[in-house]
Protein backbone atom coordinates (compact mmCIF):
# COMPACT_ATOMS: atom_id res chain seq x y z
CA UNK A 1 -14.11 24.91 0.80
CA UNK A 2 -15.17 22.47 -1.52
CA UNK A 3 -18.94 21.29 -2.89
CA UNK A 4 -18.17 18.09 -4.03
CA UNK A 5 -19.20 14.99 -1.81
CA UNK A 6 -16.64 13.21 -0.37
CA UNK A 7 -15.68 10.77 2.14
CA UNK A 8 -14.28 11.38 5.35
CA UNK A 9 -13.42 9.91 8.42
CA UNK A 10 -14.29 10.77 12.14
CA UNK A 11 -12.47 9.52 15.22
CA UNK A 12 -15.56 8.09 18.15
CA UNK A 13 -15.32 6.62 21.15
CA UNK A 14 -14.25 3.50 21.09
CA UNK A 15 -17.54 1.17 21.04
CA UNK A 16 -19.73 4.23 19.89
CA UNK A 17 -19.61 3.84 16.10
CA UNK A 18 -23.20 2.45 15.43
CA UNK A 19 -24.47 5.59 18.10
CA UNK A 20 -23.13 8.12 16.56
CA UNK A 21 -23.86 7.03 12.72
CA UNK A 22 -27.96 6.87 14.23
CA UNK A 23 -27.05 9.65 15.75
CA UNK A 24 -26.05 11.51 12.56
CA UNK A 25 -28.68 9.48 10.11
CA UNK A 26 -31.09 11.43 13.07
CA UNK A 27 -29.97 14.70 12.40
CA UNK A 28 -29.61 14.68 8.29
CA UNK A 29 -33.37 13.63 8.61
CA UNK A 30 -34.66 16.02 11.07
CA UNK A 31 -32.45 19.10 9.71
CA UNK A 32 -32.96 17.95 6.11
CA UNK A 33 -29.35 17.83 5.02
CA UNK A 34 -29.00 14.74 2.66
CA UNK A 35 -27.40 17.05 -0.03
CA UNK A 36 -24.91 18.02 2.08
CA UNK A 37 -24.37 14.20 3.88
CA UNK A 38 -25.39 11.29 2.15
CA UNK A 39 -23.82 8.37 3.00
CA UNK A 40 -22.85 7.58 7.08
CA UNK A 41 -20.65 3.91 7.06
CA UNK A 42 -19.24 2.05 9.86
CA UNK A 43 -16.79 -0.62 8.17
CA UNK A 44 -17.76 -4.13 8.37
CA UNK A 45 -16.05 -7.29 7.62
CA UNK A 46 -17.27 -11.10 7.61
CA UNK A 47 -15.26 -12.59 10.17
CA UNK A 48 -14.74 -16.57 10.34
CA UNK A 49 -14.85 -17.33 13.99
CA UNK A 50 -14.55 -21.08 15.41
CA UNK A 51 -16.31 -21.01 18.99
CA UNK A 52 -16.73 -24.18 21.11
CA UNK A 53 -15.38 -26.13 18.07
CA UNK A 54 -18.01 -24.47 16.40
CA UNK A 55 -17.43 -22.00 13.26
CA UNK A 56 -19.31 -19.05 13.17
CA UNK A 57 -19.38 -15.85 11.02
CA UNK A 58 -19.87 -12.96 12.50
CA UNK A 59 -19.53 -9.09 11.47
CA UNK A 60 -16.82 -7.32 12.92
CA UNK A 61 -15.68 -3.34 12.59
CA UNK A 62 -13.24 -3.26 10.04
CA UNK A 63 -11.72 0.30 12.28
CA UNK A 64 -13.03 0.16 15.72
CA UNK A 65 -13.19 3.87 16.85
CA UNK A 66 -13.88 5.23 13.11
CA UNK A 67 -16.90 6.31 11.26
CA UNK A 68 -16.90 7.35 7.44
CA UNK A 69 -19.17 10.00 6.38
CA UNK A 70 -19.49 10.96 2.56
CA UNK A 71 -20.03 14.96 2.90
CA UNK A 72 -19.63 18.32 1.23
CA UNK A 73 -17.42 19.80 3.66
CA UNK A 74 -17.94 23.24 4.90
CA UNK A 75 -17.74 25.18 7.86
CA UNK A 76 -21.14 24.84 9.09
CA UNK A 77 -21.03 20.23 7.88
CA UNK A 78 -18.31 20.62 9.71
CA UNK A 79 -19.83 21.76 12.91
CA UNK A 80 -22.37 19.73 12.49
CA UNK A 81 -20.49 16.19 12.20
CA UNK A 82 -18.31 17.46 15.07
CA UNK A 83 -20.41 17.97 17.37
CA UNK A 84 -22.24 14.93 16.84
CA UNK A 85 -22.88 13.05 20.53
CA UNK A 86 -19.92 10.69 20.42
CA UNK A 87 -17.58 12.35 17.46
CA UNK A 88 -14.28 13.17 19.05
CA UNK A 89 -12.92 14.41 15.88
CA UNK A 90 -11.84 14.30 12.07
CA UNK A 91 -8.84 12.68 10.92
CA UNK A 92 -6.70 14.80 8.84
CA UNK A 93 -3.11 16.78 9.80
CA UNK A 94 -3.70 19.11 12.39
CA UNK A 95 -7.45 19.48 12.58
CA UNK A 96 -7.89 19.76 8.97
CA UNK A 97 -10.32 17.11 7.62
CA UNK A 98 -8.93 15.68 4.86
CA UNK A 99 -11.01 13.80 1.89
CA UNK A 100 -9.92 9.93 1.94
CA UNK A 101 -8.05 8.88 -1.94
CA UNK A 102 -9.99 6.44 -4.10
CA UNK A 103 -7.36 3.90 -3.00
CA UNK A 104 -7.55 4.78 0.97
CA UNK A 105 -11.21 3.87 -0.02
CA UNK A 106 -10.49 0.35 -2.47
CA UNK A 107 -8.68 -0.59 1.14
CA UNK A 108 -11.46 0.42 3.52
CA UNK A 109 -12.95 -3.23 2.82
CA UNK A 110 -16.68 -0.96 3.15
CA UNK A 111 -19.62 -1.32 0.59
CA UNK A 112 -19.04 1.89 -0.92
CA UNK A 113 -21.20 2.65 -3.68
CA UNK A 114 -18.57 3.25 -6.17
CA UNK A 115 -19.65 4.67 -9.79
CA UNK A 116 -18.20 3.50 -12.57
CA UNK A 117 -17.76 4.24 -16.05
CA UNK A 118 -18.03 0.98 -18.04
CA UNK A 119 -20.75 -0.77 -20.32
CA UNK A 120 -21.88 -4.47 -21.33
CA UNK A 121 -19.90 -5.46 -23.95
CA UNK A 122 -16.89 -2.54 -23.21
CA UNK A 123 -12.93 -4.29 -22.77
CA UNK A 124 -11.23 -4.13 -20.00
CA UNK A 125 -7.76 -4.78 -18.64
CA UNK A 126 -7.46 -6.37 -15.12
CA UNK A 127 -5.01 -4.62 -13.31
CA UNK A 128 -4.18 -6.69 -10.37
CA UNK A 129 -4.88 -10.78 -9.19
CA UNK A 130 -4.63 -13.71 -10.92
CA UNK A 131 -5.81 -12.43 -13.92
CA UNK A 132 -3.39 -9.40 -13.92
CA UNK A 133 -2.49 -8.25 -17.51
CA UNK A 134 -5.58 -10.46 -19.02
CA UNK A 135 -8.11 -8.49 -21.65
CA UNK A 136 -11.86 -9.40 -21.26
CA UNK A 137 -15.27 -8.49 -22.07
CA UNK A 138 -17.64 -6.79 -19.18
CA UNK A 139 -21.11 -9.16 -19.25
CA UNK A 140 -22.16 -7.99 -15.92
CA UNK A 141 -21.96 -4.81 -13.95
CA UNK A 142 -23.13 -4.76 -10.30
CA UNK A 143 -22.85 -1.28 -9.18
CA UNK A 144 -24.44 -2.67 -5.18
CA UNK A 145 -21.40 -5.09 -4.89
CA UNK A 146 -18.44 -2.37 -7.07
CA UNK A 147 -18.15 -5.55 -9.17
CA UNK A 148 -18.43 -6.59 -12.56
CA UNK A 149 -18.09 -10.34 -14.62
CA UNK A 150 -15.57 -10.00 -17.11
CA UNK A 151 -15.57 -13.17 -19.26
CA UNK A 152 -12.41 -14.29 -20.46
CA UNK A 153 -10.76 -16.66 -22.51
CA UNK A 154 -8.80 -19.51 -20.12
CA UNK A 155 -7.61 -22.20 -22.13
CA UNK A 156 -9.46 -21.66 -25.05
CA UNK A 157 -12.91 -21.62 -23.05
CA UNK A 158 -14.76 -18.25 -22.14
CA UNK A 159 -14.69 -18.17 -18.22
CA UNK A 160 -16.41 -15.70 -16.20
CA UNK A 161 -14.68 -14.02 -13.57
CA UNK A 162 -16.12 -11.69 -10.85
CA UNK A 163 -13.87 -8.31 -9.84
CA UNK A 164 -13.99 -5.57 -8.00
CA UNK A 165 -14.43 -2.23 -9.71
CA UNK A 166 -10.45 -1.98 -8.63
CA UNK A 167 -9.32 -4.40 -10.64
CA UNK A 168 -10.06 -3.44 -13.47
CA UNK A 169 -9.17 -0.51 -16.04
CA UNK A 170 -10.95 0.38 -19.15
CA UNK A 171 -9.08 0.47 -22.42
């Protein structure tokens, strides 16, 4: 199979997703396995909520029922994962787990520790919002958040604007 890390998804039960990531946090510890799993995610959002007349912001599951583990799959990672208390499965065709695309992951709206190949000072193109098409220079790269500032030039003024790691392209 493959020994790159990569991320996956697994199906729970519904209501079970912060079980079975302790669950599986418990056994990379105790069988020593963080080469072969390092990252276990549930998907959160920040959720405006107005209660009572009240607003409130909560977290919420981004996919209720789905877990994302960054793995090397094999046969015995495999085993391992599935028969996790609470896993019902992998999603993939058949029951073939398959790797989720970079933009599968851009959409999973999940802190994922993205790397990035950029420096201070480096030009970029932004690829998408309002600043599609616009050329600017990288002051700031915050691989925690998968952003960077880009400072361009907005009416004759340097602005700096935050993006995600997606949004950009280097030339």
């Amino acid at each position: 199979m493959s020994d790159e890390l990569k991320w996956y998804v697994i199906h729970t039960y519904s209501g079970y997703e912060n079980k079975v990531k302790a669950n599986l946090e418990k056994i990379i510890e105790h069988r020593n396995l963080h080469d072969f799993i390092s990252q276990v995610e549930v998907p959160m959002q920040e959720v405006t909520e107005i209660k009572n007349g009240q607003k409130k912001t909560v977290m919420r599951k981004t996919f209720p029922g789905y877990v994302l583990v960054k793995m090397i799959m094999n046969d015995e990672m495999w085993s391992v994962v599935r028969n996790t208390r609470g896993v019902t499965s992998f999603v993939g065709p058949g029951s073939k787990p398959s790797p989720l695309t970079d933009s599968e992951l851009n959409i999973s709206c999940i802190n994922i520790h993205q790397d990035i190949d950029l420096e201070l000072g480096e030009s970029v193109k932004i690829i998408s919002g309002p600043f599609e098409n616009s050329i600017g220079i990288v002051s700031e790269i915050n691989q925690a958040k998968s952003s960077v500032i880009v400072k361009l030039s907005v009416f004759g003024r340097e602005t700096p604007v935050e993006l995600s790691f997606s949004q950009i392209q280097k030339i």
